[in-house]
Protein backbone atom coordinates (compact mmCIF):
# COMPACT_ATOMS: atom_id res chain seq x y z
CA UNK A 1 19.80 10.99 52.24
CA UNK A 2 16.08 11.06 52.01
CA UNK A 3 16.14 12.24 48.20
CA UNK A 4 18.52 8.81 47.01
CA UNK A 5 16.06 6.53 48.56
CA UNK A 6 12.80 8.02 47.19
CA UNK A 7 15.06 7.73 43.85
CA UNK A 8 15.88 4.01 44.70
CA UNK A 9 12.05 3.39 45.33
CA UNK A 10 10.71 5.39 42.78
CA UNK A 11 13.16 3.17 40.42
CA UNK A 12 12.36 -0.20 42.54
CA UNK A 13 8.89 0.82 41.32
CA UNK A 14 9.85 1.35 37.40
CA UNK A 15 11.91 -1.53 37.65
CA UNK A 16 8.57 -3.95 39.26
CA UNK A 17 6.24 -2.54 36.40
CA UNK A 18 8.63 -3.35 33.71
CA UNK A 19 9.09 -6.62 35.01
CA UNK A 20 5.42 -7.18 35.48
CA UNK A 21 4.70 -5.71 31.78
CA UNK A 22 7.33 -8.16 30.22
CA UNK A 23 5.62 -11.14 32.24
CA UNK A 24 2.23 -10.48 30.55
CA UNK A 25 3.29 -9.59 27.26
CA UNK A 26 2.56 -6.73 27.50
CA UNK A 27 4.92 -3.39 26.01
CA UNK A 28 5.59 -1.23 28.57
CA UNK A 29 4.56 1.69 25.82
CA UNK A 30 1.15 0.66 25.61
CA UNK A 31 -1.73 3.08 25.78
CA UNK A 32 -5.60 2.59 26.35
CA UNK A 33 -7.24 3.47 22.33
CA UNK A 34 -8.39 7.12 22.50
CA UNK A 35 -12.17 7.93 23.00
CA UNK A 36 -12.57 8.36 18.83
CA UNK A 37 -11.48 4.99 18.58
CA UNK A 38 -13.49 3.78 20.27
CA UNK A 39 -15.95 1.38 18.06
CA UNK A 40 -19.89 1.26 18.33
CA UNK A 41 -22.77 -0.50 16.26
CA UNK A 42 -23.60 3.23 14.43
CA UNK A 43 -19.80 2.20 12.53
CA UNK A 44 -18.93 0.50 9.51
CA UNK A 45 -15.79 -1.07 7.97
CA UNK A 46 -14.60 0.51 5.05
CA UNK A 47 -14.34 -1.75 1.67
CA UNK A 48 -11.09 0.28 0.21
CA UNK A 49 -9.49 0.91 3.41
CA UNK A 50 -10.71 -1.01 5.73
CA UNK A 51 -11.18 1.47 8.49
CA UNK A 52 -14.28 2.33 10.49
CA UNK A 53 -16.14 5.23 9.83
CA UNK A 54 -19.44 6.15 10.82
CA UNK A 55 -22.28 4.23 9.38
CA UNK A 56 -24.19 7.42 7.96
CA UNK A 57 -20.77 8.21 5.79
CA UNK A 58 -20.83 8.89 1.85
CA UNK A 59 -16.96 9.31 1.80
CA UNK A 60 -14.62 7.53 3.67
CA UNK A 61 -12.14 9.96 5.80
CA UNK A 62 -9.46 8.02 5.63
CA UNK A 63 -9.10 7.05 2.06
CA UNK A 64 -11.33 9.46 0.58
CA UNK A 65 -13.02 6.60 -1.40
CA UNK A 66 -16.99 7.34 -2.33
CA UNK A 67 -19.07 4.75 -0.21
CA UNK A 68 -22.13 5.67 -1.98
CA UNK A 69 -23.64 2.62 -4.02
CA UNK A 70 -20.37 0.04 -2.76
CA UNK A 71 -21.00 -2.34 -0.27
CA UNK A 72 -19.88 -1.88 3.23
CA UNK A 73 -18.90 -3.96 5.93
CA UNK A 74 -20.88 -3.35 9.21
CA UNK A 75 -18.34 -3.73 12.01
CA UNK A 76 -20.14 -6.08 14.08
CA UNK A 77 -20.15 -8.75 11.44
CA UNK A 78 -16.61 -8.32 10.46
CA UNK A 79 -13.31 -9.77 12.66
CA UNK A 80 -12.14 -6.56 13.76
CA UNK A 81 -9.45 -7.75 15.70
CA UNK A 82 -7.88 -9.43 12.39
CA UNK A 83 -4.83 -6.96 12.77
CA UNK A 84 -2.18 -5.36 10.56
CA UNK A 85 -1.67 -9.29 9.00
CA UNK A 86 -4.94 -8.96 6.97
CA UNK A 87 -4.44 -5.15 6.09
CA UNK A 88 -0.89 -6.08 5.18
CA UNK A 89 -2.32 -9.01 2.43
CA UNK A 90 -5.62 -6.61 1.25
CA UNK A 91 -2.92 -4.09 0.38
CA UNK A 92 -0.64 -7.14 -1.04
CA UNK A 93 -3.64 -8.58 -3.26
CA UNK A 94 -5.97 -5.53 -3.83
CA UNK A 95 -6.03 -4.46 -7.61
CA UNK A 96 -5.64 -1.26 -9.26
CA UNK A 97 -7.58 0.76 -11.73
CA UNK A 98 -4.15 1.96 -13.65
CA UNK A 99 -2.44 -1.56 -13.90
CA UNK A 100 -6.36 -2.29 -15.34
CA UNK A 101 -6.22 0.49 -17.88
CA UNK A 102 -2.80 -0.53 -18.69
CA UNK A 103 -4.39 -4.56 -19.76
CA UNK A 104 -7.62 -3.00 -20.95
CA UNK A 105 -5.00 -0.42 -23.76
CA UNK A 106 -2.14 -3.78 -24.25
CA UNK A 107 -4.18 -6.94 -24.09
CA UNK A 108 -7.68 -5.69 -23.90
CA UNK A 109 -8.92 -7.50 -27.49
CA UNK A 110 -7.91 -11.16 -25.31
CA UNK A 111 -9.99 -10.01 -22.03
CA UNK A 112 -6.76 -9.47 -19.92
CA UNK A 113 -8.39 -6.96 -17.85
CA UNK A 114 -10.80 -9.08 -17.23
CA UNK A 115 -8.62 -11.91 -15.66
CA UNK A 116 -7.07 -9.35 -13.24
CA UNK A 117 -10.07 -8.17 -12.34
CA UNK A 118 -11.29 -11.49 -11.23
CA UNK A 119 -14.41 -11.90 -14.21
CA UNK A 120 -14.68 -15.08 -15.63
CA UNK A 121 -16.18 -13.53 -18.46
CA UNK A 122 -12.04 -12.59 -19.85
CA UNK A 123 -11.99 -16.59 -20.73
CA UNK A 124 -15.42 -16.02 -22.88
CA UNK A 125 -13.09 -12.65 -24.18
CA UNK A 126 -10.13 -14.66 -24.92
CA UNK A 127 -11.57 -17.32 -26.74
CA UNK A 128 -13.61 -14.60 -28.99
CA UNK A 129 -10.53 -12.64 -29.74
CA UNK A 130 -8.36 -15.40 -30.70
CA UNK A 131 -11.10 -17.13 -32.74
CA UNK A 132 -11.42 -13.52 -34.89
CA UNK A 133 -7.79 -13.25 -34.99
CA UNK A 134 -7.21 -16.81 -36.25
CA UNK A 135 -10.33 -16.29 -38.89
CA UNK A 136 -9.35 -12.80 -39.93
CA UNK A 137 -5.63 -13.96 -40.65
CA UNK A 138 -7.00 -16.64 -42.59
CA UNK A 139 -9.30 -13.95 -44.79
CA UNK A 140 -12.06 -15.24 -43.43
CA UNK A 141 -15.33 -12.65 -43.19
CA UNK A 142 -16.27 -14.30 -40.25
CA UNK A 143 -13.27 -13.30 -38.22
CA UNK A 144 -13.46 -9.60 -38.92
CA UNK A 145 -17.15 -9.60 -37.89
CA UNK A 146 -16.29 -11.54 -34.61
CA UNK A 147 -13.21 -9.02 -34.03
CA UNK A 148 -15.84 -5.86 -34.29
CA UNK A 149 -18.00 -7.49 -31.83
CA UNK A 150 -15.13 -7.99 -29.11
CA UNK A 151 -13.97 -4.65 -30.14
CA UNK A 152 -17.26 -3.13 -29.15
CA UNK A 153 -16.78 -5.37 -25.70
CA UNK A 154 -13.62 -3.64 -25.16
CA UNK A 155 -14.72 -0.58 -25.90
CA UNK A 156 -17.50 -0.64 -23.94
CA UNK A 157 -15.18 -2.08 -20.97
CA UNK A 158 -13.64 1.47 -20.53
CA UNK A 159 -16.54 2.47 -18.89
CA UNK A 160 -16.53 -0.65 -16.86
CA UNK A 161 -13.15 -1.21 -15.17
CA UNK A 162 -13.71 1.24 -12.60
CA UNK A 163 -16.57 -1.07 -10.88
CA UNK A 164 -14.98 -4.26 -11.94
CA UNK A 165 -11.72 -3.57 -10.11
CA UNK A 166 -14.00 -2.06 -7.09
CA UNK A 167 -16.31 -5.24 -6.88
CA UNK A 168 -13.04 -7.21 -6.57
CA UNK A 169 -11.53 -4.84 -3.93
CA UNK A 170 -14.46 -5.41 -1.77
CA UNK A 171 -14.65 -9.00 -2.34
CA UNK A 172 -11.33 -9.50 -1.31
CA UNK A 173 -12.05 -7.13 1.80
CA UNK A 174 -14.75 -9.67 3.08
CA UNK A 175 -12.32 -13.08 2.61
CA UNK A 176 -9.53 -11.36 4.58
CA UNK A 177 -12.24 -9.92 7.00
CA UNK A 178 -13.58 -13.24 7.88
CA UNK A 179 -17.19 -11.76 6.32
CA UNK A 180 -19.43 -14.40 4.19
């Protein structure tokens, strides 16, 4: 008799905390953060990932992305507590190298790679590229000499995309991160 009401308390008492969790909003499931996530001053946001890491770190460990020579996001200055909402848009709006390569091979004479990297310089590249094209389809010498200078642009761009679309990454990492 002893052993069903120490099983009616012991479920009185499940019963109570549930009720109790549910009244604060709180899930039932919830568990302190582990000791390693635990966040001090020494750690910094990460621009690609957005996860802390230690501030002394030349590769991030959760994204494997170099951190040498980008600009990171010291966690005290950022909104840490922005939640998966803000991870959820970075990884909605953040750009990629390939689809860069892609408009650089395609469109890359009228600066589209530009655009989608966020460089107002693709409007000074479109208006250069459709100049030469008009000029050169109207024989003029001045178009071809206009369409070898943006050629050497996009050519030189190659080399370029990599930190254009990683510039824009970050930037966009400090707007949803709340840092000026």
């Amino acid at each position: 008799m002893s052993e069903k009401l120490s099983l009616r308390e012991a479920i009185n008492e499940q019963a109570k905390q549930a009720e109790l969790t549910r009244r604060a909003g709180i899930a039932a499931a919830a568990k302190p953060a582990p000791l390693a996530d635990v966040i001090t001053p020494a750690d910094k946001k990460c621009p690609f990932c957005a996860e802390t890491v230690k501030m002394e770190a030349i590769r991030c460990k959760h994204c494997q992305a170099s951190l040498e020579g980008s600009e990171t996001i010291p966690v005290a200055a950022s909104t840490h507590s922005a939640g998966p909402g803000s991870m959820m848009a970075y990884d909605a709006a953040k750009k990629s190298v390939g689809v860069a390569y892609l408009l650089w091979l395609f469109f890359g004479v009228v600066g589209a790679h530009r655009f989608y990297a966020g460089k107002g310089s693709g409007q000074i590249m479109l208006g250069a590229g459709v100049i030469g094209l008009l000029l050169a389809a109207a024989s003029q010498k001045a178009g071809g000499f206009i369409l070898i200078a943006v050629a050497a642009w996009v050519i030189f761009d190659v080399f370029q995309i990599p930190g254009m679309v990683r510039d824009r990454n970050v930037e966009l990492a400090k707007e949803l991160g709340g840092v000026k």
